[in-house]
Every structure is written in structure tokens, then in C-alpha cells.
C-alpha atoms as a PDB file:
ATOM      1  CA  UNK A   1     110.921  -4.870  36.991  1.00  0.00           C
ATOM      2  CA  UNK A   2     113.333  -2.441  38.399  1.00  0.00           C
ATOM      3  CA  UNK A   3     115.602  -3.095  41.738  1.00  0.00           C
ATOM      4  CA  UNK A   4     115.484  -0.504  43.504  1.00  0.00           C
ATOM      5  CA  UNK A   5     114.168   1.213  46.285  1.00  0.00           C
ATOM      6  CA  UNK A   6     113.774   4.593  45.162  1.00  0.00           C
ATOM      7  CA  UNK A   7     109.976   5.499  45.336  1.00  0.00           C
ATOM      8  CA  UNK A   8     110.812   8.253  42.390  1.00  0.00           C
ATOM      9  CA  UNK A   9     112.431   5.372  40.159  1.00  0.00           C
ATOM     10  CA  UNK A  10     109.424   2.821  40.790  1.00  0.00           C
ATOM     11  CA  UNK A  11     106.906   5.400  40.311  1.00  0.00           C
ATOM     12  CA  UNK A  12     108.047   6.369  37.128  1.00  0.00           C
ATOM     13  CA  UNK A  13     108.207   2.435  36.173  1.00  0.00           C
ATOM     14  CA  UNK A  14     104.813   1.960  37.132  1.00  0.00           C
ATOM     15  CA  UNK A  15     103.506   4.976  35.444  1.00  0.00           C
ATOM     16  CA  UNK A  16     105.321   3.576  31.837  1.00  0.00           C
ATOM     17  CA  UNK A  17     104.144  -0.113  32.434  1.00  0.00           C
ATOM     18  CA  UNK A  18     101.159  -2.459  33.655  1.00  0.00           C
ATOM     19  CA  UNK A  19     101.577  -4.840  36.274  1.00  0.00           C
ATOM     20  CA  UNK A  20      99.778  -7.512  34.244  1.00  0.00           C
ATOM     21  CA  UNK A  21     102.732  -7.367  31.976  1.00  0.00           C
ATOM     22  CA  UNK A  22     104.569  -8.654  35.340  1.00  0.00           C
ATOM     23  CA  UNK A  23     101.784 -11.431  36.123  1.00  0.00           C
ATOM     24  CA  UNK A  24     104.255 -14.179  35.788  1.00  0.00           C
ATOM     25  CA  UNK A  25     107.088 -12.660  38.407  1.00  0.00           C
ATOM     26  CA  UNK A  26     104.571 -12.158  41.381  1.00  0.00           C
ATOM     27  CA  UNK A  27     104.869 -13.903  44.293  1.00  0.00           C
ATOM     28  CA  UNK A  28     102.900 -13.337  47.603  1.00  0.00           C
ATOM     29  CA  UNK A  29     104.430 -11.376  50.239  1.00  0.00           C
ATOM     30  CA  UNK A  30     104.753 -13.718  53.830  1.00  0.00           C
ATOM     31  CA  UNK A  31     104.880 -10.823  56.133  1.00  0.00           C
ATOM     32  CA  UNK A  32     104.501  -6.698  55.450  1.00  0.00           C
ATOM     33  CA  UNK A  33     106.737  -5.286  52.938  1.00  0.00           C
ATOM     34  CA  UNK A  34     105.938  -1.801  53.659  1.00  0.00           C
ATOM     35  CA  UNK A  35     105.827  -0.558  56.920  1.00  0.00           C
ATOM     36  CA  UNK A  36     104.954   2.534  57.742  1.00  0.00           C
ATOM     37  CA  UNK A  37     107.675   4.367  59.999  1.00  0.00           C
ATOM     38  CA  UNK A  38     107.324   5.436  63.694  1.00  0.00           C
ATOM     39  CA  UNK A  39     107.258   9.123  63.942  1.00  0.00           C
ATOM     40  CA  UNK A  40     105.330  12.297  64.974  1.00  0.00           C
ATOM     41  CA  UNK A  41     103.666  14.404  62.461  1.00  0.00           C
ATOM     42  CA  UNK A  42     103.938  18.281  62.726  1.00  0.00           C
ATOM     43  CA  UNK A  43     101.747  20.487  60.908  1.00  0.00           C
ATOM     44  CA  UNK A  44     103.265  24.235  60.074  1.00  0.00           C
ATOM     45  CA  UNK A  45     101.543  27.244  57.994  1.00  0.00           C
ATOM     46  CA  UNK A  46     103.582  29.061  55.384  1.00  0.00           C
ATOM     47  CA  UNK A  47     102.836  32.700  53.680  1.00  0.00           C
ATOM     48  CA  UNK A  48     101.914  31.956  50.225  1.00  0.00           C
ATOM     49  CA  UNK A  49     105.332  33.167  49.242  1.00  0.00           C
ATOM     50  CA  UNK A  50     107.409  31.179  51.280  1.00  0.00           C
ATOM     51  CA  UNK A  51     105.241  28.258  50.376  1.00  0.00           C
ATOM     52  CA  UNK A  52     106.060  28.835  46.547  1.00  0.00           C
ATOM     53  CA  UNK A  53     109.323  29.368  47.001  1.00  0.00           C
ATOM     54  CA  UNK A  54     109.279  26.068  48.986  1.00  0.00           C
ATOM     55  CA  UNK A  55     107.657  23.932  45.925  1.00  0.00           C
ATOM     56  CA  UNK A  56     110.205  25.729  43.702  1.00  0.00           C
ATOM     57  CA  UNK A  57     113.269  24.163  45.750  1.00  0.00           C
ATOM     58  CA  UNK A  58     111.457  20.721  45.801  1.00  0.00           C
ATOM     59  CA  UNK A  59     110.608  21.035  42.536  1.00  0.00           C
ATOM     60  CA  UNK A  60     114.065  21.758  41.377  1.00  0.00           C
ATOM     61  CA  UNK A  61     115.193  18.610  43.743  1.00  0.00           C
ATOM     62  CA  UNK A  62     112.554  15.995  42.009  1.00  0.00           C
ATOM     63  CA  UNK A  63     110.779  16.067  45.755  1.00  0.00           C
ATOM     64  CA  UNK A  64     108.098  16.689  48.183  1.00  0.00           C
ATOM     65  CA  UNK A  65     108.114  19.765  49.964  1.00  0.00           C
ATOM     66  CA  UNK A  66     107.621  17.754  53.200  1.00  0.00           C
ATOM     67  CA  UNK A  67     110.995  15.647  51.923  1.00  0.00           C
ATOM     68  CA  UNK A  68     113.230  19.311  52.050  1.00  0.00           C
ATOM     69  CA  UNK A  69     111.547  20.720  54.625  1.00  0.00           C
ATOM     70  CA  UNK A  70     112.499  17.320  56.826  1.00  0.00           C
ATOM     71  CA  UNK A  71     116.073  17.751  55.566  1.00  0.00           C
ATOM     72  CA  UNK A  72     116.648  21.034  56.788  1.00  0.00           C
ATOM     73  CA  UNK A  73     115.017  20.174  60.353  1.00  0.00           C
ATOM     74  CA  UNK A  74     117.315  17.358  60.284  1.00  0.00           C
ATOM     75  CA  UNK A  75     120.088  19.269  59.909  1.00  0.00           C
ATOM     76  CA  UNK A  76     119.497  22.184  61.790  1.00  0.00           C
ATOM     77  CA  UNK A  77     118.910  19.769  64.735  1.00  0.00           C
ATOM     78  CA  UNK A  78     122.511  18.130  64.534  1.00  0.00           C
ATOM     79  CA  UNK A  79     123.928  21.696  64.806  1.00  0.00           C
ATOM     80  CA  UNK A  80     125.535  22.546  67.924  1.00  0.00           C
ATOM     81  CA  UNK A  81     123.578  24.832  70.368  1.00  0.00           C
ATOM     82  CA  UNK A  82     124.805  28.550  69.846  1.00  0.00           C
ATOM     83  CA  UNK A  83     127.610  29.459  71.985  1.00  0.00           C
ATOM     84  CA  UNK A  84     126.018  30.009  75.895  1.00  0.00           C
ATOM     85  CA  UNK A  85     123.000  28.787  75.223  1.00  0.00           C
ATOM     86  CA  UNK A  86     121.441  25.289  76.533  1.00  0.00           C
ATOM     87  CA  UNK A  87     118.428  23.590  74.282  1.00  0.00           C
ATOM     88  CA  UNK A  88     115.384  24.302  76.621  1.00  0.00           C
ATOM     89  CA  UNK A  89     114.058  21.512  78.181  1.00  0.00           C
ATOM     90  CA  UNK A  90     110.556  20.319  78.312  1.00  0.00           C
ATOM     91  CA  UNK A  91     108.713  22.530  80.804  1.00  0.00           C
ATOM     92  CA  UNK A  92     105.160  20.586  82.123  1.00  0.00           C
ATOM     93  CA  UNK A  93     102.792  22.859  84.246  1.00  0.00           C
END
């Protein structure tokens, strides 16, 4: 079995090969081994053609769209503020 954490490495694995084959190197897990991370969810719409030219760039990267667009939110948010202007803050009302 492969050591690694890559989900794109283990899928492909998995896809060539049957975990009976692997019977003998199973052991039970004590406590979760996956856990699914802490975050919030955001849901955008896309023209079709900036959708497909999305899937191109992911495609072209071996990823998700969700995986560049995350990337690029990522970074954009570690960017400095443009000159004179303050990051709003929450307004409630």
C-alpha cells in the first residue's frame, strides 16, 4: 500500500488494486482517521464560460475546481488592502 497522503496518489492506487489483496495489513482504526475539517461552505454561480474555463485550469492542474478556486481566495485574501482603503467590517442592522 502506498504512504502517502495525497488523495490523488491513493485514489489512483485504489482504482488499480482491491483491498482484499491488502486483507492481511488491516488493522482497526482506535479513534477517527478522517476528520472532516471545520469550515464554512460558500456557494457561487459562474457563466457557462467562466465555468469551462475554470474546469480547464483544474483540469490542467490534476484538481477540483473547488481546490483552485480555494487557492486563489486564499491568496487574494493575504494580499494587502489597496492603498487607502480599510477591509469593511461586518455591518449588523
Amino acid at each position: 500500500m502506498p504512504n502517502t497522503d495525497s488523495i490523488e496518489e491513493l485514489a489512483k492506487f485504489w482504482d488499480a488494486n482491491d483491498l482484499t489483496d491488502f486483507e492481511q495489513d488491516l488493522e482497526v482504526a482506535g479513534e477517527p482517521v478522517f476528520v472532516q475539517a471545520k469550515g464554512t461552505s460558500v456557494r457561487i454561480n459562474l457563466q457557462p464560460p467562466a465555468a469551462r474555463h475554470l474546469k480547464k485550469i483544474a483540469r490542467s492542474k490534476g484538481v477540483k475546481e473547488t481546490t483552485v478556486l480555494r487557492q486563489w481566495i486564499l491568496e487574494r485574501l493575504k494580499e494587502p488592502p489597496p492603498a487607502g482603503r480599510l477591509p469593511n467590517k461586518t455591518r449588523r442592522g
